[in-house]
Protein backbone atom coordinates (compact mmCIF):
# COMPACT_ATOMS: atom_id res chain seq x y z
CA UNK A 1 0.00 0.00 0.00
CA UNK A 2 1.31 2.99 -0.76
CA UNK A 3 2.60 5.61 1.57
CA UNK A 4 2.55 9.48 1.61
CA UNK A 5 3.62 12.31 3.28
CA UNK A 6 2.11 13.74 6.28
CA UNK A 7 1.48 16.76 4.30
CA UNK A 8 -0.35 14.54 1.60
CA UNK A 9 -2.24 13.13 4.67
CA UNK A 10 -3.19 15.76 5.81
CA UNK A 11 -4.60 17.73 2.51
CA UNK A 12 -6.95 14.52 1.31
CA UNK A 13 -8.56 14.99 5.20
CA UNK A 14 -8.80 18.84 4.77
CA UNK A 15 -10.88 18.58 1.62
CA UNK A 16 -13.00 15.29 3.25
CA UNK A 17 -13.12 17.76 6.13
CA UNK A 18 -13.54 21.13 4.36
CA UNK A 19 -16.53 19.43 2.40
CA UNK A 20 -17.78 18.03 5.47
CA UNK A 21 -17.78 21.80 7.34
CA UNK A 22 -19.98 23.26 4.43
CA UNK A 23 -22.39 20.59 4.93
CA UNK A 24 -22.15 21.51 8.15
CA UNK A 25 -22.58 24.77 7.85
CA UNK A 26 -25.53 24.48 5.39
CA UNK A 27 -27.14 21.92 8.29
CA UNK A 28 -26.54 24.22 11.27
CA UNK A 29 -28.43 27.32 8.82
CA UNK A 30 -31.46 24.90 8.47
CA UNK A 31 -31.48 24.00 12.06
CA UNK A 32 -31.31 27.55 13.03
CA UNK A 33 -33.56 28.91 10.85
CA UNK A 34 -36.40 26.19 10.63
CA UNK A 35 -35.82 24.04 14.11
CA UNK A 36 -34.56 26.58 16.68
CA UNK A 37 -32.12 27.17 18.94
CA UNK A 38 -33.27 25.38 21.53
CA UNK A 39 -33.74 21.95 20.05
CA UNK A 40 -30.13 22.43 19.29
CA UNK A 41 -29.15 23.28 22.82
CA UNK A 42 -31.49 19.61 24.08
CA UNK A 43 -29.22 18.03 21.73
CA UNK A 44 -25.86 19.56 22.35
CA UNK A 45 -26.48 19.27 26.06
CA UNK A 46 -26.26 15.59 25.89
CA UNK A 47 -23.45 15.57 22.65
CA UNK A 48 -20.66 15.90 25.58
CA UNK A 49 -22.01 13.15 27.73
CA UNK A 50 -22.29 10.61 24.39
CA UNK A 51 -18.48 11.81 23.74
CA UNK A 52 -17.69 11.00 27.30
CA UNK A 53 -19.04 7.44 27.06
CA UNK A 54 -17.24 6.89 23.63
CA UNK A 55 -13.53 7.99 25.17
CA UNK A 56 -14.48 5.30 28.00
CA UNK A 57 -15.32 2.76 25.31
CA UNK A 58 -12.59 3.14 23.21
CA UNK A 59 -10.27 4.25 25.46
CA UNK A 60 -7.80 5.94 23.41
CA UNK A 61 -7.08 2.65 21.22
CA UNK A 62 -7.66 4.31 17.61
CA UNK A 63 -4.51 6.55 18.19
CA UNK A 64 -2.63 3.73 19.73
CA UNK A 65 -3.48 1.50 16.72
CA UNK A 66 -2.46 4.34 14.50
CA UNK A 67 1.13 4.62 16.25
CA UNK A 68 1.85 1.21 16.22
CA UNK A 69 0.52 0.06 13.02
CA UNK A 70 2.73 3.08 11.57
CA UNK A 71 6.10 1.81 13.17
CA UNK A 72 5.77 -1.96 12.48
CA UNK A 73 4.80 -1.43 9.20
CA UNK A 74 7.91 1.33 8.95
CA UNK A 75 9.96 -1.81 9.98
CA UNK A 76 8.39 -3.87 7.26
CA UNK A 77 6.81 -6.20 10.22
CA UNK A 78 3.10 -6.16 8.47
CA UNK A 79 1.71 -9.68 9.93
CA UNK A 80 2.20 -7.66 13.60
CA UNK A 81 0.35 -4.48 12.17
CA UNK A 82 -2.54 -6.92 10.50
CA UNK A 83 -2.67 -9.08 14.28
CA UNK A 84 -3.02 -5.55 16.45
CA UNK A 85 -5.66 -4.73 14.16
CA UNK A 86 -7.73 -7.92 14.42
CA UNK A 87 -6.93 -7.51 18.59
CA UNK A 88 -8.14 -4.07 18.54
CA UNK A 89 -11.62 -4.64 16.93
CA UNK A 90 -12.33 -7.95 18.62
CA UNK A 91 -11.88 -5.42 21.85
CA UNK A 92 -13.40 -2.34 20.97
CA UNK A 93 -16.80 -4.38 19.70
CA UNK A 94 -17.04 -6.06 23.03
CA UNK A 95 -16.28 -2.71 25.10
CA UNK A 96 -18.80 -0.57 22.45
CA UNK A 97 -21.46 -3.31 22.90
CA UNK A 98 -21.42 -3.13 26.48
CA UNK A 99 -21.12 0.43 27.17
CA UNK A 100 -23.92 0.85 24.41
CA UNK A 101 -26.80 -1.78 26.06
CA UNK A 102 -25.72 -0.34 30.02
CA UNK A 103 -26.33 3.20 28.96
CA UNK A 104 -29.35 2.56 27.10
CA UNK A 105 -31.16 1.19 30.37
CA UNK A 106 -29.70 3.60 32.37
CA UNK A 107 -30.96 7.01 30.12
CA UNK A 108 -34.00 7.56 32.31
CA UNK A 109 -31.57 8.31 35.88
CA UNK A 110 -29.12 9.97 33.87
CA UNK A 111 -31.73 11.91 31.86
CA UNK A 112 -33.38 12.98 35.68
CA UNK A 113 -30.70 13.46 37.77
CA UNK A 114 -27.88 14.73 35.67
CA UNK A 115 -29.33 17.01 32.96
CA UNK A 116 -30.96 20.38 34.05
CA UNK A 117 -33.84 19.82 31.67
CA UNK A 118 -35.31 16.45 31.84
CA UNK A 119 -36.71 16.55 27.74
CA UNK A 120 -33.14 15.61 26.64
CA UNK A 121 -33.89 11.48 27.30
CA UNK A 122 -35.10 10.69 24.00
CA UNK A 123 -31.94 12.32 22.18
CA UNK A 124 -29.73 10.24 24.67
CA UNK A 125 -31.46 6.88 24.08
CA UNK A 126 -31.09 7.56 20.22
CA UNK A 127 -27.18 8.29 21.27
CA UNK A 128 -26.64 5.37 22.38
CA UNK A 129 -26.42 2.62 20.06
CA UNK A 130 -24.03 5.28 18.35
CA UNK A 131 -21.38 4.44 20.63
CA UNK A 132 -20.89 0.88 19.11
CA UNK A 133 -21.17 1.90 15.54
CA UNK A 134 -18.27 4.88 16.32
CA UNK A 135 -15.97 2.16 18.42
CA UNK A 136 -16.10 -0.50 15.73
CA UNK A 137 -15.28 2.11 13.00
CA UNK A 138 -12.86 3.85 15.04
CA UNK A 139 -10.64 0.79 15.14
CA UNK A 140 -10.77 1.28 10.82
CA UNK A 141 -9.60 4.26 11.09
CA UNK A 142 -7.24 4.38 13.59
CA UNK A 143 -5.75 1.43 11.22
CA UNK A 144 -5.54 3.46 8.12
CA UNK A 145 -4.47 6.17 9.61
CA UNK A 146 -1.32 3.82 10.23
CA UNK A 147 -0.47 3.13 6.90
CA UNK A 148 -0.85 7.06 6.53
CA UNK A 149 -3.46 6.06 4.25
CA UNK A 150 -6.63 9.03 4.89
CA UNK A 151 -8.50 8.43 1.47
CA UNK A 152 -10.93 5.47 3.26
CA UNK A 153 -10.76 8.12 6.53
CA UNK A 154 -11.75 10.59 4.10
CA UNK A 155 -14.78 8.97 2.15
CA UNK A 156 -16.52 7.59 5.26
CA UNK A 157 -16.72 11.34 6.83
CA UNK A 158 -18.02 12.28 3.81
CA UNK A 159 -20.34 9.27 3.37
CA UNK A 160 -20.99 9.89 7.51
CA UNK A 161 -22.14 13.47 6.74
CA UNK A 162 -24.11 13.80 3.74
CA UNK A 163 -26.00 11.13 5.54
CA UNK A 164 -26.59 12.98 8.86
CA UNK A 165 -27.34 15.96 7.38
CA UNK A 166 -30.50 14.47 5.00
CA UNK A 167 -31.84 12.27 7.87
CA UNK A 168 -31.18 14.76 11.08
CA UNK A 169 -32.98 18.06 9.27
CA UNK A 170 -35.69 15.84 7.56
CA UNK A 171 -36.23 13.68 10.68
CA UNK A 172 -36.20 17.43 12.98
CA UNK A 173 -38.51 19.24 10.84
CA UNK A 174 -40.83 16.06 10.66
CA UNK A 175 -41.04 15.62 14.38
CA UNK A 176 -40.70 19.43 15.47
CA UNK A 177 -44.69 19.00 15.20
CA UNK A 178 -44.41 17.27 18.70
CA UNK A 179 -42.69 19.14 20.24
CA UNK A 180 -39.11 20.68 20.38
CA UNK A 181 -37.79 17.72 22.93
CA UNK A 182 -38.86 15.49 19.67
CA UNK A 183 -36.88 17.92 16.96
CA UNK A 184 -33.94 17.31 19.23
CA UNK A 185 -34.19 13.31 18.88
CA UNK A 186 -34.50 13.86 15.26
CA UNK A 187 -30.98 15.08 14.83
CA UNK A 188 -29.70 12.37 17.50
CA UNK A 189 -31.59 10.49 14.71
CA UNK A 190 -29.51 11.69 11.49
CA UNK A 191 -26.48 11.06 13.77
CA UNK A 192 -27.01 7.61 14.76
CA UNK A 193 -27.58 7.61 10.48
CA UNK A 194 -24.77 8.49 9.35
CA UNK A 195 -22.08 6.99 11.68
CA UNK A 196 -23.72 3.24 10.95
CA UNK A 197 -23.42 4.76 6.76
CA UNK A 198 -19.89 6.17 7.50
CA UNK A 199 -18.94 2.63 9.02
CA UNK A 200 -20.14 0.21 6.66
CA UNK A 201 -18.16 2.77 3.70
CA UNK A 202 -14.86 2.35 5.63
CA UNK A 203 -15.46 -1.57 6.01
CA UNK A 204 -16.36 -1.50 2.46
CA UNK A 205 -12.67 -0.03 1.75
CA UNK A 206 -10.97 -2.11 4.34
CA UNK A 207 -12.21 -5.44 2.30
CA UNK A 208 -10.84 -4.14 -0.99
CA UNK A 209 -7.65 -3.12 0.12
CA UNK A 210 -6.64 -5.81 2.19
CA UNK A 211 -5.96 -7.42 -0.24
CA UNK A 212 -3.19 -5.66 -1.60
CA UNK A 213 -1.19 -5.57 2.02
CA UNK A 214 1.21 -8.37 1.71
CA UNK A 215 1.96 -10.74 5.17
CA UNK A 216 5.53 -10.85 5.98
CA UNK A 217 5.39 -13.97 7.53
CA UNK A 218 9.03 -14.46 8.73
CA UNK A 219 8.23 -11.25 10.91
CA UNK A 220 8.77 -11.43 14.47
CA UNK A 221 5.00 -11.87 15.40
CA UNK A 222 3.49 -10.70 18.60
CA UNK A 223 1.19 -12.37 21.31
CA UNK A 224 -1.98 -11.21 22.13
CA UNK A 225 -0.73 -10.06 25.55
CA UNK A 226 1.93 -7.96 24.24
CA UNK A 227 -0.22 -6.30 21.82
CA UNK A 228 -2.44 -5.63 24.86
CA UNK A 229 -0.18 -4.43 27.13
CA UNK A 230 1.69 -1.96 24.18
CA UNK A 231 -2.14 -1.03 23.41
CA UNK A 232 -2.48 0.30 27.18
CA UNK A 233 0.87 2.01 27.62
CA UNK A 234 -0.08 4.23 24.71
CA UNK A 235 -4.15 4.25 25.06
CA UNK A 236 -4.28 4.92 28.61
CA UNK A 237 -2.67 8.94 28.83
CA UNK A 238 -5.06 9.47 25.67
CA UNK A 239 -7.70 8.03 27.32
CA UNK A 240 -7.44 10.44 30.43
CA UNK A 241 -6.99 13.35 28.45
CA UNK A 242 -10.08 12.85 26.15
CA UNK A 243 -11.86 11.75 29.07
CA UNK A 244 -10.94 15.02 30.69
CA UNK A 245 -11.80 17.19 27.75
CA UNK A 246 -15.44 15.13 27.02
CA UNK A 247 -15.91 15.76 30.98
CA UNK A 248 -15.27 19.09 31.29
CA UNK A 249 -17.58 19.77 27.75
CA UNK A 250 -20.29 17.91 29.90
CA UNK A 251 -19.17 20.12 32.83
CA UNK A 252 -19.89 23.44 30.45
CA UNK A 253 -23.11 22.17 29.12
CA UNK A 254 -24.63 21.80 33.16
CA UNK A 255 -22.28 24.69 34.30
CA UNK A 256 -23.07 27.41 31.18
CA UNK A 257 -27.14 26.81 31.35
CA UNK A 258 -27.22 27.67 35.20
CA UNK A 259 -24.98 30.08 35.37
CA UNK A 260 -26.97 32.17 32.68
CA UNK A 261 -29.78 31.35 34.90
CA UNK A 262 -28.06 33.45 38.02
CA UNK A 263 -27.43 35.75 35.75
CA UNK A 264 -30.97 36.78 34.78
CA UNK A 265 -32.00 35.06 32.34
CA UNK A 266 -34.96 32.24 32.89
CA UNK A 267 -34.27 28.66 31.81
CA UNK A 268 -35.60 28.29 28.26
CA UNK A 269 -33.88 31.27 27.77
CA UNK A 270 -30.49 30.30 29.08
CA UNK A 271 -31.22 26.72 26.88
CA UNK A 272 -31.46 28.91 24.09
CA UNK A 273 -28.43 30.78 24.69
CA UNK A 274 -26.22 27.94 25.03
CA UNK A 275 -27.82 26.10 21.51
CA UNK A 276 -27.22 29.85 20.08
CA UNK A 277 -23.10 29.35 21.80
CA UNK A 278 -22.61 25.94 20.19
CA UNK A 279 -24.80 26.45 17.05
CA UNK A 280 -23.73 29.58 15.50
CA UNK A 281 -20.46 30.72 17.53
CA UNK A 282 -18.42 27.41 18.21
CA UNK A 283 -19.66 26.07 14.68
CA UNK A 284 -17.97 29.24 13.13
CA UNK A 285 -15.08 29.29 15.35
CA UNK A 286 -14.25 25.56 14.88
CA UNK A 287 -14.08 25.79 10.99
CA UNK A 288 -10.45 26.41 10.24
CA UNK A 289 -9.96 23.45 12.61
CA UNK A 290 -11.23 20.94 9.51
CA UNK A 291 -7.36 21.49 9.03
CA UNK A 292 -5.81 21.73 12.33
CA UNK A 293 -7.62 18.47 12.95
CA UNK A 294 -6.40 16.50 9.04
CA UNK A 295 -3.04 17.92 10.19
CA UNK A 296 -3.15 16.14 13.89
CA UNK A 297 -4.49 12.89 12.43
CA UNK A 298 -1.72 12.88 9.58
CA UNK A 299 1.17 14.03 12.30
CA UNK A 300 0.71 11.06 14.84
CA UNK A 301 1.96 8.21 12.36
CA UNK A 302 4.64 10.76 10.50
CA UNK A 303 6.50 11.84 13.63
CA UNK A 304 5.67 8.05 15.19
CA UNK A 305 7.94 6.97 12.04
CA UNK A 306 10.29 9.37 12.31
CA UNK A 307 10.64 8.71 16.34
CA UNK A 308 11.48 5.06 16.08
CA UNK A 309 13.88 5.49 13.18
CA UNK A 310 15.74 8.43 15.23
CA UNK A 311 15.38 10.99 12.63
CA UNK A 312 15.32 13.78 15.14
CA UNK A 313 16.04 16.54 12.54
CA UNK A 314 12.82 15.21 10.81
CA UNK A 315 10.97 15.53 13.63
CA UNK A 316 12.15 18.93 14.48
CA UNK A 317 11.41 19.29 10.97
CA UNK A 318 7.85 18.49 10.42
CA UNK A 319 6.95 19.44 14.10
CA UNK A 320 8.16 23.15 13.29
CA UNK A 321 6.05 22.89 9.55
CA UNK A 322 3.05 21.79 11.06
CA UNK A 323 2.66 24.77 12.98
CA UNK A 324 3.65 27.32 11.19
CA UNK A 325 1.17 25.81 8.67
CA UNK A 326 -1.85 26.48 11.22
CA UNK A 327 -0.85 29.31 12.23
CA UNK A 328 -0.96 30.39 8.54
CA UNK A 329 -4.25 29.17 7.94
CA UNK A 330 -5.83 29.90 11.42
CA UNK A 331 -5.11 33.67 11.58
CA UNK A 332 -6.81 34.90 8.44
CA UNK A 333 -9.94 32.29 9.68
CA UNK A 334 -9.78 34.50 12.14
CA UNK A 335 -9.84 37.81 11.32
CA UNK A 336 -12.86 37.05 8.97
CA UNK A 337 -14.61 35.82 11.81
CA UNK A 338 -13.70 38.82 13.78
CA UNK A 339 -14.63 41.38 11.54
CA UNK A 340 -17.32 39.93 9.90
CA UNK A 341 -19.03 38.53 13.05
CA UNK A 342 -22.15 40.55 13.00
CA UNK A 343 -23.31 38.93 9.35
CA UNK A 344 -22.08 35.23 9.96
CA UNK A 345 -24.24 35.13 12.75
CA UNK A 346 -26.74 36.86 11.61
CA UNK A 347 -26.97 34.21 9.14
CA UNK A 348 -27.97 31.64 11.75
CA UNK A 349 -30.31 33.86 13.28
CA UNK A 350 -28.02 34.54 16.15
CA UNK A 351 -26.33 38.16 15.67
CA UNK A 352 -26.73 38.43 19.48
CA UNK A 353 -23.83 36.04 19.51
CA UNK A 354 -21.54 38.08 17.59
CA UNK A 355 -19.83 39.86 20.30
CA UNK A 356 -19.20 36.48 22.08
CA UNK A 357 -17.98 35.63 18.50
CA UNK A 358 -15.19 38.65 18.93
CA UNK A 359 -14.12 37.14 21.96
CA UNK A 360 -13.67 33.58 20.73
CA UNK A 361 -11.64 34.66 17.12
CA UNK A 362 -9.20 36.30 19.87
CA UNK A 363 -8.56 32.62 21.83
CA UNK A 364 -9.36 31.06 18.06
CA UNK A 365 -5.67 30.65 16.91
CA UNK A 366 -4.63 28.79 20.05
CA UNK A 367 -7.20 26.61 19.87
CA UNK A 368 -5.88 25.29 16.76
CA UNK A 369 -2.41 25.28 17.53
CA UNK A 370 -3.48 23.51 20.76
CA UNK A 371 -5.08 20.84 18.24
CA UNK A 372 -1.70 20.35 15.98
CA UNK A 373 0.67 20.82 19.09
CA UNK A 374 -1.18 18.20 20.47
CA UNK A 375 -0.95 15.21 17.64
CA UNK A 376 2.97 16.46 17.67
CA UNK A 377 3.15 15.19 21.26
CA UNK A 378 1.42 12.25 20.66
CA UNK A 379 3.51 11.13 17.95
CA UNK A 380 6.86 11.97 19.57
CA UNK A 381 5.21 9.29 22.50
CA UNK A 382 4.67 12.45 25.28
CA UNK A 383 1.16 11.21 25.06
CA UNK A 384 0.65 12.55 28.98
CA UNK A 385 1.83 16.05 28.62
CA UNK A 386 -1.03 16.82 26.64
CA UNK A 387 -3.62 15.34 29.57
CA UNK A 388 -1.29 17.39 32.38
CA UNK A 389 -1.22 20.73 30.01
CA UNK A 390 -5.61 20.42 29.94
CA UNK A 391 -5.39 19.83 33.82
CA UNK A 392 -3.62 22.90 34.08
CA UNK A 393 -5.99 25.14 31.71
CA UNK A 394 -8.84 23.71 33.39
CA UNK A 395 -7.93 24.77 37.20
CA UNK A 396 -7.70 27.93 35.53
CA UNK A 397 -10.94 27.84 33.14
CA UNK A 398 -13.38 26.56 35.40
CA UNK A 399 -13.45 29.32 38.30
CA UNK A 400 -13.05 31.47 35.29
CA UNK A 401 -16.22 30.11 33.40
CA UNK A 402 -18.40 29.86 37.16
CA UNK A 403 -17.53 33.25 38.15
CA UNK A 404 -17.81 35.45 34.73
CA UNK A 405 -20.86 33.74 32.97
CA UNK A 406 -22.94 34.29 36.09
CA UNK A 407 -22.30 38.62 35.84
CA UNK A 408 -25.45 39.57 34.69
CA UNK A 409 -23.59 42.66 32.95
CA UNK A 410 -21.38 39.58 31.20
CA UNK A 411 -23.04 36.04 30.96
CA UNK A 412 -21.69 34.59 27.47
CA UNK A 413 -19.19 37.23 26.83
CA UNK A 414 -17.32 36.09 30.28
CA UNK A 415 -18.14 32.59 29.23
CA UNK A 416 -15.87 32.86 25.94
CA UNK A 417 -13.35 34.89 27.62
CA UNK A 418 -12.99 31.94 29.73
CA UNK A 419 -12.12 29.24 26.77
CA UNK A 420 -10.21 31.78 25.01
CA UNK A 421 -7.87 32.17 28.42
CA UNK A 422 -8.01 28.45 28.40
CA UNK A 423 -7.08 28.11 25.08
CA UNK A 424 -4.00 29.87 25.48
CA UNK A 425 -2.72 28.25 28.78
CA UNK A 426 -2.73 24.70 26.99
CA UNK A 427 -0.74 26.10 23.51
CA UNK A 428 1.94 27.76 25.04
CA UNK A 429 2.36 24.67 27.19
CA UNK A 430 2.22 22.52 24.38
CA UNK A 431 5.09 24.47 22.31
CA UNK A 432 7.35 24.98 25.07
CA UNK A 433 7.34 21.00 25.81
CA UNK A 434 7.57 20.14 22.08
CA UNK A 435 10.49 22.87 21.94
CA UNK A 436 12.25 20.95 25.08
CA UNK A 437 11.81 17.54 24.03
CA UNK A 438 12.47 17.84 20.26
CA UNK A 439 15.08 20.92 20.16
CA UNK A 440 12.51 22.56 18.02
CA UNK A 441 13.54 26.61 17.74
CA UNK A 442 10.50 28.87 17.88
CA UNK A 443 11.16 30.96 14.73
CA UNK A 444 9.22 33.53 16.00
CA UNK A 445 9.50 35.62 12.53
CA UNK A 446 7.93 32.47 10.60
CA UNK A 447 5.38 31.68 13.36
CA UNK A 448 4.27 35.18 14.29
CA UNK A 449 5.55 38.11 12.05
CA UNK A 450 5.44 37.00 8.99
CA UNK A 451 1.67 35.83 8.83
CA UNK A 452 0.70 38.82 11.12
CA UNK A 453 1.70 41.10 9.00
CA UNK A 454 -0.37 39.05 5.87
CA UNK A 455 -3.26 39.32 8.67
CA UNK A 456 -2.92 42.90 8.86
CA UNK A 457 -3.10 43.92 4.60
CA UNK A 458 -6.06 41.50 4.77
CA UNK A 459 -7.48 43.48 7.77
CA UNK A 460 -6.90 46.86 6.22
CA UNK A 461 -8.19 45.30 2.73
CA UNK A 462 -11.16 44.47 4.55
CA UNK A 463 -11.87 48.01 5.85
CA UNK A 464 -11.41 49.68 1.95
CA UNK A 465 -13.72 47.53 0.22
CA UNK A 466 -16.59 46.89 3.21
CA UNK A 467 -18.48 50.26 2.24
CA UNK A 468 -18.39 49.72 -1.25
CA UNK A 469 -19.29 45.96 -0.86
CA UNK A 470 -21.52 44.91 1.98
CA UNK A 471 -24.69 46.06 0.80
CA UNK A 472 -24.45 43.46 -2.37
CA UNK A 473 -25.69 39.88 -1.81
CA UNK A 474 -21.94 39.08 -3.30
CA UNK A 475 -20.24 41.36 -1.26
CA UNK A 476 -19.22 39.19 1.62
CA UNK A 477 -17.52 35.95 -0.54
CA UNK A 478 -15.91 39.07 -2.37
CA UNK A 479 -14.53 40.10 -0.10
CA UNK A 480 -13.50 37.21 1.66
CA UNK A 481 -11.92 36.33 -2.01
CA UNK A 482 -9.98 39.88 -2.20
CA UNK A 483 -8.51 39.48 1.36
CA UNK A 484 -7.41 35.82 1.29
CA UNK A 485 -5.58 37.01 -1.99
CA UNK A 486 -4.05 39.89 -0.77
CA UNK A 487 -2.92 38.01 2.30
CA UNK A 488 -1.62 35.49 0.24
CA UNK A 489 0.57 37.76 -2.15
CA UNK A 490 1.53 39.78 1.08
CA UNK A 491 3.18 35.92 2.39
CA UNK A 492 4.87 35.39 -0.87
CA UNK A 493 6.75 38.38 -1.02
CA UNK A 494 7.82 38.16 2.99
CA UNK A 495 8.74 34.75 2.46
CA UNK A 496 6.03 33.40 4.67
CA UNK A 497 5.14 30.76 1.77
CA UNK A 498 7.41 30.17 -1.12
CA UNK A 499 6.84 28.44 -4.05
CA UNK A 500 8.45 25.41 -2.26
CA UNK A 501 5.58 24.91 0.08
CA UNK A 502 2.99 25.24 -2.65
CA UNK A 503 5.16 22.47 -4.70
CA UNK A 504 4.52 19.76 -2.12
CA UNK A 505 0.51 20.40 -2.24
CA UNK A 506 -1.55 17.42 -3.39
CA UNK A 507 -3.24 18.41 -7.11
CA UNK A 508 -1.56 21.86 -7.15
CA UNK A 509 1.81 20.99 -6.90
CA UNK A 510 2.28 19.35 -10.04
CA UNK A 511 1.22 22.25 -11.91
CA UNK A 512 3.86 25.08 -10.65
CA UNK A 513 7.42 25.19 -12.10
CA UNK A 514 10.01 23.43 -10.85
């Protein structure tokens, strides 16, 4: 099977992803607009608590598989990657099955006794037969992403999505007649849909390739307990931090709600508020991360190769390209979303958010270096430093989050100013441990000047043509077009991108002059 560069990797996930975003986008407009915000905020209420249940069920495995598949088949030992496979899904369909069946009968306490607002069962029994489908196809993908393969990765999300999308807004708009607590289940609906769609594509791909992956039989093969016990050492740090982070989002979605409450507002409006916070702000904020999250997946196997070979320059190498390459992406995300706030959420019917919008674009770009900083660690096998680095932003988040969100004269404006702080605790931390464990030297003029200065053209580009443009139905994508071009040219003549970098692109490459 063939094998490609991380920066390969990543670009077939950011156009799976980037597709999957705008179906996203042209979902959460629909939901907005025809279901409500507070359907959105039953079913986003019990989103962290279904993530929660899937970090305990697969425990971190999918990222374990994908660093050890990637360094035995790097040593040409494939029998061993093809036997921790066939371990890891024999293990993850027991643990999804049982997590799946115990939740399912115990919805109606958790429904009472945890949630604020006891309409949110029905989405959480939907949920939960979910949690097998996304352990089973986890172990797929966590597989592929081994061989540094992302096309199968890439056509399930897509396969996933369009699927979700069709089934949650028809199901939502069909059952919004009985109620909102029913329009809720309907999306739970579309996305127990498309993950059992999304995993039957993947198994699909898994069937026709394997039978191009040759068995080196005279391999030193492993027994099951070693595969188990090399499965642990790597799953279990994961497993705590993304238990951590799925906590603490269940955390927000009790803590935001009744904090709003204290500070004035009455319940289905707080509800509301909060579907308005994860509907229209955190689905705008999160969209540059369709890259920071392709480059993550791609960057576990490619600096898990790199590590057991000892090709520490390489390391340094791709560790130091990977985030230079969100930053350069993530800050003209950003300034869109910053300047243009008022209009993109005004397009979900929530331009009450965009202030809280402001706030967020500020915390944005280390949220997404956070992301990338993050799959470097992993790969380089600091797998724990990640977990104590969200332990330390949350001590520091959660007073934050308590305190500011219940100011009446703040409420969701302190809220984001709490995740934006957070944000930046856990990047910082994140760079300075890469930078002690790999030698990696912060080029601060690559990193920071080069695409601030692109950020500011774009910024002042922006404030030219906004009089002159706005008021057409065009204006905005025109805009957005002039700016991203001007920031672009700006990089290429400060040597923020050269010619070089756009070379090495998937597609695009092949066309430019040597």
């Amino acid at each position: 099977m063939a094998r490609r560069t991380f920066v390969y990797g990543a670009a077939i996930l950011l156009g799976a992803n980037l597709l999957n975003r705008l179906l996203g986008f042209a979902y959460q407009y629909l939901i907005m607009i025809n279901i409500g915000g507070e359907a959105y905020g039953l079913f986003n209420m019990v989103f962290p608590m279904y993530m929660m249940a899937l970090v305990v069920t697969t425990a971190g495995i999918p990222l374990a598989i994908a660093k050890m598949v990637s360094e035995e088949v790097s040593l040409g030992r494939i029998s061993n990657a093809q036997s921790i496979f066939r371990l890891a899904l024999w293990l993850l369909s027991i643990s999804g099955a049982f997590v799946s069946i115990s939740l399912y009968f115990l919805s109606p306490y958790i429904a009472h006794k945890i949630f604020s607002d006891p309409r949110v069962l029905n989405v959480f029994l939907i949920c939960t037969p979910a949690i097998f489908i996304v352990s089973v196809s986890s172990v797929f993908r966590g597989y592929f992403q081994g061989l540094q393969n992302m096309v199968p990765t890439a056509v399930s999300q897509i396969c996933e999505q369009i699927i979700r999308v069709a089934v949650g807004y028809a199901a939502a708009l069909r059952l919004l007649n009985y109620g909102v607590e029913w329009a809720a289940a309907g999306l739970a609906l579309g996305m127990l849909a498309g993950e059992f769609v999304g995993l039957i594509a993947i198994i699909i791909q898994y069937w026709r390739a394997k039978l191009k992956v040759t068995r080196d039989n005279q391999a030193r093969t492993f027994s099951t307990r070693q595969i188990l016990i090399r499965l642990w050492k790597l799953a279990s740090p994961v497993t705590v931090g993304r238990l951590l982070a799925t906590g603490l989002s269940s955390l927000d979605a009790i803590i935001i709600p009744l904090r709003l409450q204290v500070a004035g507002y009455s319940a289905r409006e707080a509800v509301t508020l909060f579907g308005q916070l994860g509907g229209s702000a955190f689905t705008l904020l999160t969209f540059p991360s369709v890259f920071t999250f392709a480059l993550a997946t791609s960057l576990v196997p490619a600096i898990s190769e790199a590590t057991v070979r000892r090709q520490l320059n390489v390391v340094r190498a791709r560790s130091a390209e990977a985030i230079r390459l969100t930053i350069l992406i993530g800050i003209p995300c950003l300034i869109i979303l910053f300047y243009f706030a008022r209009p993109l959420t005004a397009f979900f019917k929530s331009s009450e958010i965009a202030p809280i919008l402001r706030v967020l674009a500020f915390g944005g770009i280390f949220s997404y270096v956070q992301q990338t900083t993050t799959g470097i660690l992993q790969g380089i096998g600091k797998v724990h430093l990640p977990v104590v680095h969200s332990i330390i932003g949350a001590v520091i988040r959660i007073p934050l989050l308590i305190y500011l969100t219940g100011l009446p004269h703040w409420g969701l404006r302190g809220t984001a100013w709490a995740y934006a702080f957070g944000y930046f605790i856990m990047a910082v931390l994140n760079i300075a441990a890469i930078s002690r464990y790999t030698g990696m030297p912060l080029d601060l003029q690559r990193f920071v000047l080069q695409p601030v200065f692109g950020g500011v053209g774009m910024l002042l580009v922006f404030q030219f043509l906004d009089p002159f443009f706005s008021s057409h139905p065009l204006g905005y994508p025109l805009e957005f077009l002039v700016g991203i071009v001007v920031y672009g040219t700006i990089l290429l003549f400060n040597g923020g991108v050269t010619f070089a970098d756009l070379r090495r692109l998937p597609w695009i490459g092949k066309f430019l002059p040597p």
